[in-house]
C-alpha atoms as a PDB file:
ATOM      1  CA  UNK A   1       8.475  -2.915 -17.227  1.00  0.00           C
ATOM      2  CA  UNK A   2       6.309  -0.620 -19.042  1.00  0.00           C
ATOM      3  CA  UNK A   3       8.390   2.447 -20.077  1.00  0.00           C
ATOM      4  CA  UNK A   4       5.477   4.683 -20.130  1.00  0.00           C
ATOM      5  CA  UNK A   5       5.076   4.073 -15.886  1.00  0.00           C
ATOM      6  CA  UNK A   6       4.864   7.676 -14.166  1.00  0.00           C
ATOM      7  CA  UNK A   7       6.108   8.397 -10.684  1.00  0.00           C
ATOM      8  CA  UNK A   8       5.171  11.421  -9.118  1.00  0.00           C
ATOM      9  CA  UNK A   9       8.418  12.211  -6.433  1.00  0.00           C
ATOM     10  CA  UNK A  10       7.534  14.605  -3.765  1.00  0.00           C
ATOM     11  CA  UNK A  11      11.298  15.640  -2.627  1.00  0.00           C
ATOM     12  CA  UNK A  12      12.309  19.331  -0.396  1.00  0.00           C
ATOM     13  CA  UNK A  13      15.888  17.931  -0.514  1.00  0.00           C
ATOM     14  CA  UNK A  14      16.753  18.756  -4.060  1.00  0.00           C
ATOM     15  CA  UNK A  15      19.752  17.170  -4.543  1.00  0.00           C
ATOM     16  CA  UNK A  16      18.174  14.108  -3.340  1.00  0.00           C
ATOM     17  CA  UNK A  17      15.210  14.537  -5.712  1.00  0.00           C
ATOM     18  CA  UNK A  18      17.317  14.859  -8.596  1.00  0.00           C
ATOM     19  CA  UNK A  19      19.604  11.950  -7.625  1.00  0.00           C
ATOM     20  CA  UNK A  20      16.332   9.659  -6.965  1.00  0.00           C
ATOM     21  CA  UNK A  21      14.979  11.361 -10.367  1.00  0.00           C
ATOM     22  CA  UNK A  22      18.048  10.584 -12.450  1.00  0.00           C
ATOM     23  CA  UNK A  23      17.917   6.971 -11.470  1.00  0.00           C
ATOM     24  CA  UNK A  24      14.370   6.423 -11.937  1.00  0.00           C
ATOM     25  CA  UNK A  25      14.661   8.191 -15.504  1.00  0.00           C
ATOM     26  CA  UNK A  26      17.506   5.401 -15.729  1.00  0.00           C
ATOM     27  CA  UNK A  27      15.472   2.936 -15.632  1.00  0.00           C
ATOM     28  CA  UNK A  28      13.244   4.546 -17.737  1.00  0.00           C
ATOM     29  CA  UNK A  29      10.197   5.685 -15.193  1.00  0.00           C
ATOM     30  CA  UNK A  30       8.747   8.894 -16.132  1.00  0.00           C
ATOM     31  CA  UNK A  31       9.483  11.088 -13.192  1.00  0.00           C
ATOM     32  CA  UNK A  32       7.841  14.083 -12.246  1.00  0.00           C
ATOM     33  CA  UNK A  33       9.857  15.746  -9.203  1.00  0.00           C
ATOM     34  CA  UNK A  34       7.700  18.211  -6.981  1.00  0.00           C
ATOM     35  CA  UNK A  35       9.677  20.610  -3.703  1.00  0.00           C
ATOM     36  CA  UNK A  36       6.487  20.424  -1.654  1.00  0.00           C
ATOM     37  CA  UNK A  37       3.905  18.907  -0.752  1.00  0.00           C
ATOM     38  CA  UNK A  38       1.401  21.392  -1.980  1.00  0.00           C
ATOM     39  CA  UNK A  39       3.201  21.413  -5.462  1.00  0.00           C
ATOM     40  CA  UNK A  40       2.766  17.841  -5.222  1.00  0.00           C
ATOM     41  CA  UNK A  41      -1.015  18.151  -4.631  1.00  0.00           C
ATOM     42  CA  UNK A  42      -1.803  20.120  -7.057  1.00  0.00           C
ATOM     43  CA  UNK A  43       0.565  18.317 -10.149  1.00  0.00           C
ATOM     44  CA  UNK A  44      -1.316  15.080  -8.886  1.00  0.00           C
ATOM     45  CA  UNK A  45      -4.659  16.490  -9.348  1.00  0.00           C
ATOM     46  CA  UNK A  46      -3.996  17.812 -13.011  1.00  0.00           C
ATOM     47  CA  UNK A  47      -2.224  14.567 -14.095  1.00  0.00           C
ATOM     48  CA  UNK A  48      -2.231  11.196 -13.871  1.00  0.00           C
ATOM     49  CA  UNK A  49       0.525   8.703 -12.362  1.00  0.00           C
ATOM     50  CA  UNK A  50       0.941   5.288 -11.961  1.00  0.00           C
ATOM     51  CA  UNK A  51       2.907   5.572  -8.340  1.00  0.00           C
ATOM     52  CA  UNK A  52       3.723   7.942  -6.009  1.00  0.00           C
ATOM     53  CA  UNK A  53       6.592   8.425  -3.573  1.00  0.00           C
ATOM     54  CA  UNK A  54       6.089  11.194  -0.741  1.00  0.00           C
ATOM     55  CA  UNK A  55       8.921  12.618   1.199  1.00  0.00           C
ATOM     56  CA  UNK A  56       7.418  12.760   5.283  1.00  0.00           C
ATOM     57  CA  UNK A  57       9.350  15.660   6.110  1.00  0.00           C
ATOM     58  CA  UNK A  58       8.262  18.520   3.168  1.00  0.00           C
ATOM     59  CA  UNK A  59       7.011  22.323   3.520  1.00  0.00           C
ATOM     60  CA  UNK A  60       3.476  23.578   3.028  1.00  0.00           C
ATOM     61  CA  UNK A  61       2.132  19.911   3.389  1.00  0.00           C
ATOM     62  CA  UNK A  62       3.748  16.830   4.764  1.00  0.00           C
ATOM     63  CA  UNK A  63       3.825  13.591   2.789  1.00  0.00           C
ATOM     64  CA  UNK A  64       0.531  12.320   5.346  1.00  0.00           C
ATOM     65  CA  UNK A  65      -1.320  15.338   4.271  1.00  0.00           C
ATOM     66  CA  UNK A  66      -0.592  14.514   0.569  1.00  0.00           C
ATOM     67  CA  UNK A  67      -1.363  10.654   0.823  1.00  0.00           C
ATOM     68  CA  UNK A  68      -4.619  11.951   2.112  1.00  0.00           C
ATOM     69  CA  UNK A  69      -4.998  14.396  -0.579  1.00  0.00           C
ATOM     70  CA  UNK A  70      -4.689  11.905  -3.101  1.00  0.00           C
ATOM     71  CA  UNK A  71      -6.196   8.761  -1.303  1.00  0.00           C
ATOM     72  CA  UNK A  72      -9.306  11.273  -1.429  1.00  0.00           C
ATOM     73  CA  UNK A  73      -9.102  11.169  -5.662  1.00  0.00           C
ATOM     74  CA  UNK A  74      -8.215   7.666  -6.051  1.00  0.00           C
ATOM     75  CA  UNK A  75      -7.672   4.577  -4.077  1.00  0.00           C
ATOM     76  CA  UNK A  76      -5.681   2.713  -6.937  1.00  0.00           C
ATOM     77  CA  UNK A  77      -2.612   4.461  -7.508  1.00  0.00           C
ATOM     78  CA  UNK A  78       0.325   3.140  -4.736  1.00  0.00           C
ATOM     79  CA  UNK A  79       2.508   5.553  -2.510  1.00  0.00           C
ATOM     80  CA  UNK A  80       5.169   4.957  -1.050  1.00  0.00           C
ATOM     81  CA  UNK A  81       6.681   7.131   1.708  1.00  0.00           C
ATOM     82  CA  UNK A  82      10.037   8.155   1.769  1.00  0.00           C
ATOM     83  CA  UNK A  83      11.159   9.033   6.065  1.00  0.00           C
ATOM     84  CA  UNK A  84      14.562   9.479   7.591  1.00  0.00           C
ATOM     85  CA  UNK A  85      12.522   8.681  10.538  1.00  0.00           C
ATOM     86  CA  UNK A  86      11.955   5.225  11.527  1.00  0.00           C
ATOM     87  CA  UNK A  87       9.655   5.889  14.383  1.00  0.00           C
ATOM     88  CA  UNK A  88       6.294   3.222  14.477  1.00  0.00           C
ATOM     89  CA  UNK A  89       4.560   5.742  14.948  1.00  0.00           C
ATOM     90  CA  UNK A  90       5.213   7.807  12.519  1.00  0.00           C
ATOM     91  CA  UNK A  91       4.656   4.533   9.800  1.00  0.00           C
ATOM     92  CA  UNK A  92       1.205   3.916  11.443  1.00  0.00           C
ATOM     93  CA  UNK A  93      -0.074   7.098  11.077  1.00  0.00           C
ATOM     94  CA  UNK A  94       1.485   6.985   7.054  1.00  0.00           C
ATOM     95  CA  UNK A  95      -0.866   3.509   6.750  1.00  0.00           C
ATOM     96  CA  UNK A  96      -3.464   5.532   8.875  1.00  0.00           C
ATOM     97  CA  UNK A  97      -3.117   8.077   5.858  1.00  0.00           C
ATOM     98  CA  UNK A  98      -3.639   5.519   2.949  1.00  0.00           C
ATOM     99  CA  UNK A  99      -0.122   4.875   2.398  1.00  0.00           C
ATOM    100  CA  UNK A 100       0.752   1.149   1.494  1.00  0.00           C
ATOM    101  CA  UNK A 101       4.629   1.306   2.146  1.00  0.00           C
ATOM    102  CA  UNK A 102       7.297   3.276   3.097  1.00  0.00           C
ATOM    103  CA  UNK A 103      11.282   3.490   2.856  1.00  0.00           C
ATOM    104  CA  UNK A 104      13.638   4.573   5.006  1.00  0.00           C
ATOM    105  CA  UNK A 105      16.572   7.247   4.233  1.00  0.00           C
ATOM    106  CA  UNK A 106      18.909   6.246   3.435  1.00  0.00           C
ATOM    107  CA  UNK A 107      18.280   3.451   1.380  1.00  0.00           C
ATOM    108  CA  UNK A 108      20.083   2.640  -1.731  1.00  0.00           C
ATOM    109  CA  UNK A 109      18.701   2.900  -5.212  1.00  0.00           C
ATOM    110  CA  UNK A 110      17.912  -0.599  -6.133  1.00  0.00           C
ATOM    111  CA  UNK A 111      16.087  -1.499  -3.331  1.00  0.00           C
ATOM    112  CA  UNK A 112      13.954   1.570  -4.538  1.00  0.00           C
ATOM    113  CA  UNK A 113      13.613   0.508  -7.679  1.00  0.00           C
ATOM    114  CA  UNK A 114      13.038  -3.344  -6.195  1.00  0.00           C
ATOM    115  CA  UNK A 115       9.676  -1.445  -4.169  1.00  0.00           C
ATOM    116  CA  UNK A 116       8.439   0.499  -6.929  1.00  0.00           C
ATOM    117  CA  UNK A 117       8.498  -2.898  -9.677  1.00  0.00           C
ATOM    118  CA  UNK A 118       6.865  -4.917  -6.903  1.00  0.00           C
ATOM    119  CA  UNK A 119       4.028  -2.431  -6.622  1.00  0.00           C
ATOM    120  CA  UNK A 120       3.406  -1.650 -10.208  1.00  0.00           C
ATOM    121  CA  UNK A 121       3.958  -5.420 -11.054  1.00  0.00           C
ATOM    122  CA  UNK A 122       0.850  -6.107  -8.411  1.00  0.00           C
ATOM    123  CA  UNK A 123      -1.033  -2.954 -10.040  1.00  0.00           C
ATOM    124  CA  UNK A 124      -1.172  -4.565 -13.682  1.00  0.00           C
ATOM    125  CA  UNK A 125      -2.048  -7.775 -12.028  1.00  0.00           C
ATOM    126  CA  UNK A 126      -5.292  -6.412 -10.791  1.00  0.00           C
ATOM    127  CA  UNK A 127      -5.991  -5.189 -14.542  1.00  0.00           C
ATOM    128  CA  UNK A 128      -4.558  -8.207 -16.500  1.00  0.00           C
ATOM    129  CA  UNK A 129      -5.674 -11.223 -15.209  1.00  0.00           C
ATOM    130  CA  UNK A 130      -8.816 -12.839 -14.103  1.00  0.00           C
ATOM    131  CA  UNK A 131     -11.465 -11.319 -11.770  1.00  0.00           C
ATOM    132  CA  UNK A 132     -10.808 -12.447  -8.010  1.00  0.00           C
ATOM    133  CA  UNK A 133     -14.087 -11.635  -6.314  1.00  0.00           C
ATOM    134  CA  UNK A 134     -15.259 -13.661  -3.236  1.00  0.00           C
ATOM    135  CA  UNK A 135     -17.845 -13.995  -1.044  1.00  0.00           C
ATOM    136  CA  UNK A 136     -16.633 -13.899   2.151  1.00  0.00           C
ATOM    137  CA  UNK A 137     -19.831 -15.194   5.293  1.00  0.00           C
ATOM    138  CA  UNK A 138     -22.516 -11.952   4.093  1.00  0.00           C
ATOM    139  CA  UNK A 139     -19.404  -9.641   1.834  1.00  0.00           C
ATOM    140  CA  UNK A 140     -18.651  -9.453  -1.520  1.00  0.00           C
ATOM    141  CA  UNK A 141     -14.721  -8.431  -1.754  1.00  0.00           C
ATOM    142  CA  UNK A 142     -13.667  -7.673  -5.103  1.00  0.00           C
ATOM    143  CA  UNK A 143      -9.672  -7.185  -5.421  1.00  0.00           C
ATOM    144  CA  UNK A 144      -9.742  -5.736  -8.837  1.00  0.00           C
ATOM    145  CA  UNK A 145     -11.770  -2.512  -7.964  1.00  0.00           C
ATOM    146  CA  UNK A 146     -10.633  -3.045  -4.286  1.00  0.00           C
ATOM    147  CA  UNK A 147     -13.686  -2.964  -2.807  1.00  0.00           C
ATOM    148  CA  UNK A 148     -15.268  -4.300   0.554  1.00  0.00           C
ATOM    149  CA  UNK A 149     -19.289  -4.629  -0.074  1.00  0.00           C
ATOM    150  CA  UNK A 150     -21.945  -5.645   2.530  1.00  0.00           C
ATOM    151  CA  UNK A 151     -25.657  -5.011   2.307  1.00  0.00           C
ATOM    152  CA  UNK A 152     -25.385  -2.076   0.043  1.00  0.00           C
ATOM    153  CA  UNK A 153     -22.467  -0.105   1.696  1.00  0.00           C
ATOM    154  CA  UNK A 154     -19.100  -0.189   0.204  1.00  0.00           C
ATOM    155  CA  UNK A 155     -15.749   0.437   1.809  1.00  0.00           C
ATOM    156  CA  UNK A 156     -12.769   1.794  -0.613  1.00  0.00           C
ATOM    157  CA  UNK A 157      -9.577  -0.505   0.588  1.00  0.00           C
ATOM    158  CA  UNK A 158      -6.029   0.408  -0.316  1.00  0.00           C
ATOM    159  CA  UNK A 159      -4.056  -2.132  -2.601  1.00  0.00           C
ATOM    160  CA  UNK A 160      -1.691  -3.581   0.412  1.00  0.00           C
ATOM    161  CA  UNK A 161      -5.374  -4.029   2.966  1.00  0.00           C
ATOM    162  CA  UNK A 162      -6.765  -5.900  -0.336  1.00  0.00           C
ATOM    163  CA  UNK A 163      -3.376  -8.051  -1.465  1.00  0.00           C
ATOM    164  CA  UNK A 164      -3.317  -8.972   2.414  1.00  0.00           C
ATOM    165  CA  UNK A 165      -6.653  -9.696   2.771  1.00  0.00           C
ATOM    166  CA  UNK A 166      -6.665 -11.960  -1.276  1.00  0.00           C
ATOM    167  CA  UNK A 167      -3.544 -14.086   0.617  1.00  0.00           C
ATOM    168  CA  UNK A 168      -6.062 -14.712   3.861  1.00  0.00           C
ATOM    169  CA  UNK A 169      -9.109 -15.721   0.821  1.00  0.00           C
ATOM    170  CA  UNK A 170      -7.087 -17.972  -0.394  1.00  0.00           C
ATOM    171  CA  UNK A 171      -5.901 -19.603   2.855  1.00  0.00           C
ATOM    172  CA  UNK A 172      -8.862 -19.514   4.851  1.00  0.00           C
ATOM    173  CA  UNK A 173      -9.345 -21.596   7.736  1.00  0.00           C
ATOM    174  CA  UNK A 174      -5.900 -22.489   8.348  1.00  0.00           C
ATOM    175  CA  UNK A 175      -2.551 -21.383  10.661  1.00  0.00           C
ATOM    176  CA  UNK A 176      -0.646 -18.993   8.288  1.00  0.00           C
ATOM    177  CA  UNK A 177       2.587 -18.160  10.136  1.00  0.00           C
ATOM    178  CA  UNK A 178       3.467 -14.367  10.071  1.00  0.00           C
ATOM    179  CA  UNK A 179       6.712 -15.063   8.222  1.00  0.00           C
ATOM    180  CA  UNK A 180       4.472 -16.621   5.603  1.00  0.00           C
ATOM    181  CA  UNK A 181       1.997 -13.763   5.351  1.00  0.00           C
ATOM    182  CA  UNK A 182       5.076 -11.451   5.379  1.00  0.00           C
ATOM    183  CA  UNK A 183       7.064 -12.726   2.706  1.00  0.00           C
ATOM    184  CA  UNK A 184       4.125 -12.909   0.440  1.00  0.00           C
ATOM    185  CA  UNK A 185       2.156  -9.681   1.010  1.00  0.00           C
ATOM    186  CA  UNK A 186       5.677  -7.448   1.622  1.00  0.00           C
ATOM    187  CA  UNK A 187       8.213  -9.558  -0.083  1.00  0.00           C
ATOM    188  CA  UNK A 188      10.032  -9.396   3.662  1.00  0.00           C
ATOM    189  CA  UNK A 189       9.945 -10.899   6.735  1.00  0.00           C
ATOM    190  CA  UNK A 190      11.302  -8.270   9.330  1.00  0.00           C
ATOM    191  CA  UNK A 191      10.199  -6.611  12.409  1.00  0.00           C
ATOM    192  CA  UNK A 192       9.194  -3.269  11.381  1.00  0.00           C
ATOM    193  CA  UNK A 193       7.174  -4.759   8.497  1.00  0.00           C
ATOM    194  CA  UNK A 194       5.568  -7.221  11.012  1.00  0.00           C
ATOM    195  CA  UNK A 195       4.421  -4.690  13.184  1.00  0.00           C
ATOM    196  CA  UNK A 196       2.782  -2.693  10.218  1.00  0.00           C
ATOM    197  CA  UNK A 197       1.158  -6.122   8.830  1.00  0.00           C
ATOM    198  CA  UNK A 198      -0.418  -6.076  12.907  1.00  0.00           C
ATOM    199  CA  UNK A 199      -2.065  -2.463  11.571  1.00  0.00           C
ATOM    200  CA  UNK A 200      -3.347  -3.766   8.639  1.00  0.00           C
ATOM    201  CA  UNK A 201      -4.893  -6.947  10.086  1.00  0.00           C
ATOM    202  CA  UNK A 202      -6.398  -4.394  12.710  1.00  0.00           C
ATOM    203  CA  UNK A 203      -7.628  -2.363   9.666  1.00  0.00           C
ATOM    204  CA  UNK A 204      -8.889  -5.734   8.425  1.00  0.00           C
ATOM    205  CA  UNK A 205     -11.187  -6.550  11.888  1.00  0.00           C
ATOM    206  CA  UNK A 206     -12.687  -2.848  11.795  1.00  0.00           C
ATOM    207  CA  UNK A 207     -14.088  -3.828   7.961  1.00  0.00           C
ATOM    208  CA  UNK A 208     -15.750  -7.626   9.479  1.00  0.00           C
ATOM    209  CA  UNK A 209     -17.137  -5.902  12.902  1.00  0.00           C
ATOM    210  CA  UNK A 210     -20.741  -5.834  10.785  1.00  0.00           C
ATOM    211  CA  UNK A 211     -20.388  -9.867   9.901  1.00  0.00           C
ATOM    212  CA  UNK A 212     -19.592 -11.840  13.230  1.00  0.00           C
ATOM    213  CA  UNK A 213     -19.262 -14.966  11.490  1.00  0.00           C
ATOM    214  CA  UNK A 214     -16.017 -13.259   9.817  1.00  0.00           C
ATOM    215  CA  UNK A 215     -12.904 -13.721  12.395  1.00  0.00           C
ATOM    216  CA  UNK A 216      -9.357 -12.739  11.908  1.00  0.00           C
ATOM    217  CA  UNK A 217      -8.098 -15.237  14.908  1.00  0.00           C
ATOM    218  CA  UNK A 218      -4.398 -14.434  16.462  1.00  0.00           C
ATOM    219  CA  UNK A 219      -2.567 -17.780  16.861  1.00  0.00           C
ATOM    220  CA  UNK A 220      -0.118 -16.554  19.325  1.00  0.00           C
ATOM    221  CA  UNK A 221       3.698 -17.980  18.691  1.00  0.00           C
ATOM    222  CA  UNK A 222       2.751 -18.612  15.178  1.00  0.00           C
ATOM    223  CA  UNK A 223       0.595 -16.603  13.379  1.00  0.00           C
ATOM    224  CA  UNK A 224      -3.348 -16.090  11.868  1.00  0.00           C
ATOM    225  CA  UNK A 225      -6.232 -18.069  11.008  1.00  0.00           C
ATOM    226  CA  UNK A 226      -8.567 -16.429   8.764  1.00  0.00           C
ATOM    227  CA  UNK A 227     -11.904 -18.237  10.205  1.00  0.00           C
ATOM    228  CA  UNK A 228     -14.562 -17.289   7.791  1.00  0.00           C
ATOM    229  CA  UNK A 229     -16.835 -18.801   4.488  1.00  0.00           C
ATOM    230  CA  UNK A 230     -15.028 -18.268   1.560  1.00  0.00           C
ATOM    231  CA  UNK A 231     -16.340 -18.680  -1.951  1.00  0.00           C
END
């Protein structure tokens, strides 16, 4: 792990904050704990982090309002909600808000610090290794810049709509069973997580409405089939 790694922690609960804070710094993150969300905001846009995790529930600005703060600055940088709720709705609206995961209180500290290494592992991937681009029927998607291009217009995807939609590239034309998908995208096959992959793959069909020959086909029973050109 990179020591230098910076996590921005958006916390009300203090005593949680520190706790989460203190175990992070354990593990040798460099953790920046904000009370609110507007705190939060404004530490975000005056210095740079490699991850952020967002409390829901915080004074003068929810974690949704902040992921949308800061998916407004940067599409690159992960977050990761923290809810005691465990409400769908309340996760779709968080993806809805440019989140790519979220955790549910309480949860204990190393399957926090599992989340954050899988998402900053995937971050230097994008940087480190070889360009994936591919030319999907008329798009260009690039997963190192995260982009969606077609005929000039470019759509800005978060990093869990562009590792989900590198998996379907590189399995196109072909069943993929949602346990598959599930255990490679999230690192998890459960139920909550399945019905959030059903948002993103709904996010996924908004981007390909412009290119009909692009078709993100339900299999029902087993899974997807990603019917499209891919080069």
């Amino acid at each position: 792990m990179n020591l230098k790694s910076r996590v921005l922690l958006a916390e009300d609960d203090l005593s949680l904050g520190y706790v989460i804070k203190d175990n992070l710094a354990d593990a040798g993150y460099d953790v920046v704990l904000c009370a609110d969300g507007q705190a939060a905001i404004d530490k975000f846009s005056k210095e740079s982090f490699d991850i952020c995790l967002l409390d829901v529930m915080m004074p003068n600005k929810d974690g949704f309002a902040v992921a949308k703060k800061i998916r407004q600055q940067t599409d690159l940088v992960p977050i990761l909600l923290i809810t005691a709720k465990s409400l769908e709705e309340d996760r779709i609206h968080g993806f809805e808000c440019g989140a790519d995961d979220y955790i549910v209180k309480p949860f204990s500290m190393q399957e926090l610090l599992l989340r954050i290494d899988v998402f900053l592992r995937r971050t230097k991937k994008m940087y480190s290794e070889r360009d994936l681009n591919f030319q999907i029927g008329k798009m260009k998607f690039s997963f190192n810049d995260l982009k969606l291009t077609m005929a000039g217009i470019s759509y800005n995807m978060t990093q869990k709509e562009a590792e989900l939609l590198l998996f379907l590239c590189e399995h196109p034309n072909k069943i993929l069973k949602r346990e598959e998908v599930l255990l490679h995208v999230w690192g998890k096959d459960d139920y909550f997580l399945g019905r959030s992959m059903d948002v993103f793959i709904t996010k996924l069909r908004k981007y390909f409405r412009t290119d009909n020959s692009i078709q993100i086909e339900t299999i029902h029973g087993m899974g997807f089939r990603f019917n499209a050109s891919v080069q």
